[in-house]
N, C-alpha and C. Protein backbone atom coordinates (compact mmCIF):
# COMPACT_ATOMS: atom_id res chain seq x y z
N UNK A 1 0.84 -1.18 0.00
CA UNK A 1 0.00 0.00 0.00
C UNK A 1 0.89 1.24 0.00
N UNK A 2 0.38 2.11 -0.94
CA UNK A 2 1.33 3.67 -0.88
C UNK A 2 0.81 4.16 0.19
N UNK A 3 2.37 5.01 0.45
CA UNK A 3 1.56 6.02 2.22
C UNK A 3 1.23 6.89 1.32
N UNK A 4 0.21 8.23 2.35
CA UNK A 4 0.05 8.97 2.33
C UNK A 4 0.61 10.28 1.77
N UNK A 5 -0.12 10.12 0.48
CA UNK A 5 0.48 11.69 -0.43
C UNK A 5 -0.50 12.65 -0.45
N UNK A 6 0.51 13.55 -0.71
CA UNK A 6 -0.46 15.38 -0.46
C UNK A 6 0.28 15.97 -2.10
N UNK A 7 -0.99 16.89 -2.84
CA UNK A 7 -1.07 17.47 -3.89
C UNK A 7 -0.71 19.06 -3.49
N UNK A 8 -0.13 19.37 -4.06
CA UNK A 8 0.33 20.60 -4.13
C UNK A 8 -0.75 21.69 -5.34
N UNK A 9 -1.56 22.69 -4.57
CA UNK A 9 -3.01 23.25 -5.06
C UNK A 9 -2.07 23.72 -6.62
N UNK A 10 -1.09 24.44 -6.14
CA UNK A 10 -0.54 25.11 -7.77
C UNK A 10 -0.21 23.72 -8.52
N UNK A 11 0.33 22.32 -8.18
CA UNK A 11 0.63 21.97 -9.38
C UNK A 11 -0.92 20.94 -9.75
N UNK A 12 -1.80 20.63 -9.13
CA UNK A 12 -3.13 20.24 -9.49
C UNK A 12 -3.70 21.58 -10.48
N UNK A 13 -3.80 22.73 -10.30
CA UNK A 13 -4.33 23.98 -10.88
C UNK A 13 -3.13 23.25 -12.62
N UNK A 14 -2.14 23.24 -12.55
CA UNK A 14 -1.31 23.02 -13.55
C UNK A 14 -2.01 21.76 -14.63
N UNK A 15 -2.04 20.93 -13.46
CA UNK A 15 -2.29 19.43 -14.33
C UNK A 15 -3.80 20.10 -15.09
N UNK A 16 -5.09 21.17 -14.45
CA UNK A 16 -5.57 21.51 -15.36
C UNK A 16 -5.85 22.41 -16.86
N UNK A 17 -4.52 23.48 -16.18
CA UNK A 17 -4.43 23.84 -16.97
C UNK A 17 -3.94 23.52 -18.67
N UNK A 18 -3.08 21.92 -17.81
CA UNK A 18 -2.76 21.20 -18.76
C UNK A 18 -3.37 20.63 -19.89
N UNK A 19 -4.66 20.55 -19.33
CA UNK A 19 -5.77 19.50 -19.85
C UNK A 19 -5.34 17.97 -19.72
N UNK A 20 -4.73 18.11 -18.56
CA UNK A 20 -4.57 16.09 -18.38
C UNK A 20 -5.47 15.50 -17.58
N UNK A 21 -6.04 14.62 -18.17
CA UNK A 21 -7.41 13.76 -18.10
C UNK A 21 -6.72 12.88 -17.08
N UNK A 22 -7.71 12.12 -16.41
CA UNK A 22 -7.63 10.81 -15.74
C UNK A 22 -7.29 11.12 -14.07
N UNK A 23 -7.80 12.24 -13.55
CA UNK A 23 -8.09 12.30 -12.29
C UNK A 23 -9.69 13.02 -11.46
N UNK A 24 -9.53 12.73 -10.60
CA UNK A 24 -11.16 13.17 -9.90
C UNK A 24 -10.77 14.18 -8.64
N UNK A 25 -11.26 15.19 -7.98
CA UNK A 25 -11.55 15.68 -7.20
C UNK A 25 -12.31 15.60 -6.27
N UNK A 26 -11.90 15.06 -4.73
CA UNK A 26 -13.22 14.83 -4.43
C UNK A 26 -12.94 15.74 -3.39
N UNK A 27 -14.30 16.28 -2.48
CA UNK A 27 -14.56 17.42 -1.17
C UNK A 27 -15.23 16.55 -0.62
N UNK A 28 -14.76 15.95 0.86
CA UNK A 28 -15.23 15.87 1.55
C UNK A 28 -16.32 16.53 2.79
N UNK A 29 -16.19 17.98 2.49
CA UNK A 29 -16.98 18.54 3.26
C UNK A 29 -19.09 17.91 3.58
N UNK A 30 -19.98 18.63 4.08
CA UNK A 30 -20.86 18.43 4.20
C UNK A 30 -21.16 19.25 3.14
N UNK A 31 -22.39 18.33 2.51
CA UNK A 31 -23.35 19.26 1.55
C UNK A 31 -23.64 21.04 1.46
N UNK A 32 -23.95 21.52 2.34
CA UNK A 32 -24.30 23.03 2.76
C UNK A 32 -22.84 23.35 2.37
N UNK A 33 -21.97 23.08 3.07
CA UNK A 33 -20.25 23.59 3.23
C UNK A 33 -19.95 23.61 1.33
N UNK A 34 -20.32 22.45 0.99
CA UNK A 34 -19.91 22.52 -0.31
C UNK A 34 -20.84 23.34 -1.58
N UNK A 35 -21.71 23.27 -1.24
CA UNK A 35 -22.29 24.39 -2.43
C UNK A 35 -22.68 25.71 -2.05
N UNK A 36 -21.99 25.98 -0.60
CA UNK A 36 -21.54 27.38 -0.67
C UNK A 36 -20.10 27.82 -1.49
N UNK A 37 -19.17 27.03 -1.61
CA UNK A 37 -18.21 27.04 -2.37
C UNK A 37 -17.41 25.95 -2.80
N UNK A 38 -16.86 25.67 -3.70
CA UNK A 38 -16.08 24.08 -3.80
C UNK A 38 -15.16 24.35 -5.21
N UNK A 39 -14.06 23.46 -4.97
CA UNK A 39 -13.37 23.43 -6.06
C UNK A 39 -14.10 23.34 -7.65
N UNK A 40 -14.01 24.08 -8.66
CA UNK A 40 -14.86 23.56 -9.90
C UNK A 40 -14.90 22.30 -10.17
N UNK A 41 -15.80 21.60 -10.42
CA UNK A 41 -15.35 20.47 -11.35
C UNK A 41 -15.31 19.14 -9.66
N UNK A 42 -15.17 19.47 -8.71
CA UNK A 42 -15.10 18.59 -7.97
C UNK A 42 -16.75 17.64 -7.36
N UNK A 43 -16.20 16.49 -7.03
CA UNK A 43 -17.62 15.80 -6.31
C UNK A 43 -17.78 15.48 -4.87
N UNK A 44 -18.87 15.62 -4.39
CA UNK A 44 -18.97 15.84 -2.91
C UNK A 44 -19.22 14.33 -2.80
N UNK A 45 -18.97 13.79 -1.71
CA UNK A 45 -19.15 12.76 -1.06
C UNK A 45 -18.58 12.75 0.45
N UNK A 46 -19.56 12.99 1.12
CA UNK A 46 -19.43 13.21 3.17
C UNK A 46 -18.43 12.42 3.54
N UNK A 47 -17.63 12.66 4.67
CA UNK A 47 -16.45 11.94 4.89
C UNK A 47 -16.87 11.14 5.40
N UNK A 48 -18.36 11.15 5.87
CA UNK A 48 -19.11 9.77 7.06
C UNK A 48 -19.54 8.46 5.82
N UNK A 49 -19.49 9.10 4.77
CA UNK A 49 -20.51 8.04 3.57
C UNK A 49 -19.40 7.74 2.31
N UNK A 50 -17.73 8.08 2.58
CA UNK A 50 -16.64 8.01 1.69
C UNK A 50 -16.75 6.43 1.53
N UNK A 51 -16.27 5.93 2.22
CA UNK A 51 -16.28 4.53 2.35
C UNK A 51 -16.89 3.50 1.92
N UNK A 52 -18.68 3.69 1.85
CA UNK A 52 -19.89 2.96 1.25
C UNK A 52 -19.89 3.51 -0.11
N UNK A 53 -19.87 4.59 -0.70
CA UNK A 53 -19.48 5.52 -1.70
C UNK A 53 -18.67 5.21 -2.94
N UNK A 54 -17.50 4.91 -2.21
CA UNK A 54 -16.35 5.28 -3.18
C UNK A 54 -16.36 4.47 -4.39
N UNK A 55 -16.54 3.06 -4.04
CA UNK A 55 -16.42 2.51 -4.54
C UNK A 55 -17.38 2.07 -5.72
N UNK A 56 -18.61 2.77 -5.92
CA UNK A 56 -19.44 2.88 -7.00
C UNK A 56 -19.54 4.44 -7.71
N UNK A 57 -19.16 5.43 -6.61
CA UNK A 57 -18.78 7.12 -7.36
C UNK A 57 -16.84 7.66 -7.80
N UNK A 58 -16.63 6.36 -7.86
CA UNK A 58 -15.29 6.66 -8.09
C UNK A 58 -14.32 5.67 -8.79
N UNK A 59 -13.22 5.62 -10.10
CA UNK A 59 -12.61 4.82 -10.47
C UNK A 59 -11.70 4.70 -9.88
N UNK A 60 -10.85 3.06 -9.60
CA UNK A 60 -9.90 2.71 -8.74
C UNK A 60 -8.49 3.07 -10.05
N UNK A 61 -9.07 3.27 -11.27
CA UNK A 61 -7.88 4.08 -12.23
C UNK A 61 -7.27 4.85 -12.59
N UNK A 62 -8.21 6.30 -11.99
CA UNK A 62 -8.12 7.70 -11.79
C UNK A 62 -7.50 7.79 -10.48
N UNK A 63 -6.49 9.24 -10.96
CA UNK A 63 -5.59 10.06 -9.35
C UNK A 63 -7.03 10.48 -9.00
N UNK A 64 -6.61 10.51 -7.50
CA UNK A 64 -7.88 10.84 -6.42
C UNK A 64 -7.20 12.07 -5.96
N UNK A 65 -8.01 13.52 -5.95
CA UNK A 65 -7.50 14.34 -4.91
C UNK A 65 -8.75 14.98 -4.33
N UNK A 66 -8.19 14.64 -3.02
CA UNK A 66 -9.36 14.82 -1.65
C UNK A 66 -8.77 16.00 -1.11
N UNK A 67 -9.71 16.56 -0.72
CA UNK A 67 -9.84 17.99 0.47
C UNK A 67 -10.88 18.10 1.41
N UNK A 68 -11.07 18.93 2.61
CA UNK A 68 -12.14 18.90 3.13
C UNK A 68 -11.88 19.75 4.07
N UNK A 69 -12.27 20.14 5.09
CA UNK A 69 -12.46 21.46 6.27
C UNK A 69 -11.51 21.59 6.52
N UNK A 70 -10.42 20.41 6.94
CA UNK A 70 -9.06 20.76 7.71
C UNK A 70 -8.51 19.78 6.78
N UNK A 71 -7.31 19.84 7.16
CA UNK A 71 -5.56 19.02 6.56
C UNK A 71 -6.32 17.32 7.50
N UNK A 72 -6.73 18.04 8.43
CA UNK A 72 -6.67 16.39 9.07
C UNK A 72 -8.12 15.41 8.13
N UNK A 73 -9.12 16.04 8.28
CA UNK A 73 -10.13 15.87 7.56
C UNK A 73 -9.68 14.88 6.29
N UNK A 74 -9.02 15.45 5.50
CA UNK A 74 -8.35 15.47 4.35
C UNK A 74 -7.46 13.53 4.32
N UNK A 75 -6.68 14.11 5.71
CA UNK A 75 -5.68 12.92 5.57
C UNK A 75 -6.63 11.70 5.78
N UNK A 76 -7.75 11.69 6.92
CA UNK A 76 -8.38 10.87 7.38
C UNK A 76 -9.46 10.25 5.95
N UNK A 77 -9.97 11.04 5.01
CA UNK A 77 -10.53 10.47 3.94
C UNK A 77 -9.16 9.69 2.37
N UNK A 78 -7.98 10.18 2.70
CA UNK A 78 -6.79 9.55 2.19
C UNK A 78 -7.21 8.39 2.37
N UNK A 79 -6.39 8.31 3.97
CA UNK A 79 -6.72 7.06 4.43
C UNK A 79 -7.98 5.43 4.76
N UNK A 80 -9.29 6.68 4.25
CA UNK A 80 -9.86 5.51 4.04
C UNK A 80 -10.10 5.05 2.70
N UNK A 81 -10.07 5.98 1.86
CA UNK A 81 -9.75 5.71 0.40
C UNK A 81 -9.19 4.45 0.40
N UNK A 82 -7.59 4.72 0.70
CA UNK A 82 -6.52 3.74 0.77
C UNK A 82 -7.07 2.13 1.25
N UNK A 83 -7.45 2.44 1.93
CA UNK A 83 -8.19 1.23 2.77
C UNK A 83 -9.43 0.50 1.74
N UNK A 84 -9.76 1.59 1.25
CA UNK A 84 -11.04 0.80 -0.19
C UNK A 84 -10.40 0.39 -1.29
N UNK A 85 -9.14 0.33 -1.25
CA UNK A 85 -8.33 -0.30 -2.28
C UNK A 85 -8.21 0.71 -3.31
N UNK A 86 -7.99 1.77 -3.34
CA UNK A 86 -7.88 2.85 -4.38
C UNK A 86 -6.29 3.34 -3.57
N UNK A 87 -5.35 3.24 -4.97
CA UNK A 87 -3.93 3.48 -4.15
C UNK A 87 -3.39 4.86 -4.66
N UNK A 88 -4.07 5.41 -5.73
CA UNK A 88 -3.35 6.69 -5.98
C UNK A 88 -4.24 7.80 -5.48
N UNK A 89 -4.21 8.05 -4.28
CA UNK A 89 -4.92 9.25 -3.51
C UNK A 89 -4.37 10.05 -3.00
N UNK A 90 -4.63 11.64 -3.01
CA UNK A 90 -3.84 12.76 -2.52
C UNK A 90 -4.33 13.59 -1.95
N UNK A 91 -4.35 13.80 -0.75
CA UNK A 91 -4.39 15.31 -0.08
C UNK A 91 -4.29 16.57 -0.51
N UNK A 92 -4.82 17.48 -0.53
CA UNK A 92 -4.90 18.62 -1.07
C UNK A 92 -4.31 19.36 0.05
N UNK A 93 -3.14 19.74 0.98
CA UNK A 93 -2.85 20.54 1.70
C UNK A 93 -3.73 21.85 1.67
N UNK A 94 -4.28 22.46 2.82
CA UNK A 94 -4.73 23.93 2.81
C UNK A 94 -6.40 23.69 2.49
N UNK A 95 -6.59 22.75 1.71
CA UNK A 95 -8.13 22.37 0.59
C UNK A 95 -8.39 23.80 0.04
N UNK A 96 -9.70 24.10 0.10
CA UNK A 96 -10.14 25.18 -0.45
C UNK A 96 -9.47 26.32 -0.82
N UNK A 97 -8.63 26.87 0.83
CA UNK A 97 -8.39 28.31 0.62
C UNK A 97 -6.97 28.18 -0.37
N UNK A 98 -6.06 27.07 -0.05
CA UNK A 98 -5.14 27.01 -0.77
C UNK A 98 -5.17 27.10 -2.21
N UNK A 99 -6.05 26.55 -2.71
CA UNK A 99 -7.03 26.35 -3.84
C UNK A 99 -6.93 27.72 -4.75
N UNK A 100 -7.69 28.73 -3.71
CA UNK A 100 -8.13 29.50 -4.33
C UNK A 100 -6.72 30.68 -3.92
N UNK A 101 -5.57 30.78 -3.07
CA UNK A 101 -4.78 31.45 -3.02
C UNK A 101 -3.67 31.35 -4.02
N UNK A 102 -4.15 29.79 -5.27
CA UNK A 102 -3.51 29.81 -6.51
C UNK A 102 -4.60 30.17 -7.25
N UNK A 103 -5.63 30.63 -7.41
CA UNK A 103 -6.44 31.68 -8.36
C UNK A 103 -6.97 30.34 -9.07
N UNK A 104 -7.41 28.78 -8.34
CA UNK A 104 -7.69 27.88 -9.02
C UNK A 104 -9.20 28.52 -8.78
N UNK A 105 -10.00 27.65 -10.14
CA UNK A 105 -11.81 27.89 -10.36
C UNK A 105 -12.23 27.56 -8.73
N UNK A 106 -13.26 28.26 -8.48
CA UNK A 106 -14.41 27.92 -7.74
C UNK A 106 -15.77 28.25 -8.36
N UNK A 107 -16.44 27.45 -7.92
CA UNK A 107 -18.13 27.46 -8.28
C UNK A 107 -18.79 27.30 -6.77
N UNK A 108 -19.96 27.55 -6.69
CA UNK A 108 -20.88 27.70 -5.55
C UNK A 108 -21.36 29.62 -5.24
N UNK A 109 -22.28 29.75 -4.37
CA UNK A 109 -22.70 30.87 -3.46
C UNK A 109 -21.42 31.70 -3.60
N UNK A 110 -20.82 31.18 -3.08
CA UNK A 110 -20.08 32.22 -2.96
C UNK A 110 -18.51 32.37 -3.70
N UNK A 111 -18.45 31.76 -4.90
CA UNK A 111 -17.85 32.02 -5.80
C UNK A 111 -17.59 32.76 -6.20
């Protein structure tokens, strides 16, 4: 099993600017939290319901990059990822604000 990797917001913002296909975004936050604001392009799935989830809203072929309220938040949905047998998963250090302190898209309220 790979440990625990973290995505760096500017070079994820890159890989889109790139146009390189074959990864997912996911926010762990709660529903409300997330469509007040959320990464563009990303999918919500609750960090309580990741687990039952993943494995029918998500390919085990695609890079995974997770974020959510805190860094810990974050690591703790890594890790259960990891645990659902999906091995290329990444942390988003910072999630959101980092996100957006590289001028990456947001959508929601308050976009």
């Amino acid at each position: 099993m790979s440990s625990n990797l973290v995505a760096d917001a500017h070079d994820l913002k890159l890989r889109l600017e790139w146009g390189q296909p074959g990864f997912t975004i996911v926010d762990v936050r709660d529903r409300h939290t997330y469509n007040y604001g959320h990464i563009t392009g990303a999918i919500q799935i609750p960090l309580e319901d990741l687990a039952q989830k993943a494995k029918t809203a998500l390919h085990k072929e695609r890079h995974i990059y997770v974020y959510g309220a805190s860094d810990d938040q974050a690591t703790h949905a890594v890790q259960i990822l990891h645990e659902s047998g999906f091995a290329d998963v990444a942390g988003i250090p910072g999630g959101l604000i980092a996100w957006k302190n590289v001028g990456g898209a947001t959508e929601g309220a308050a976009a």
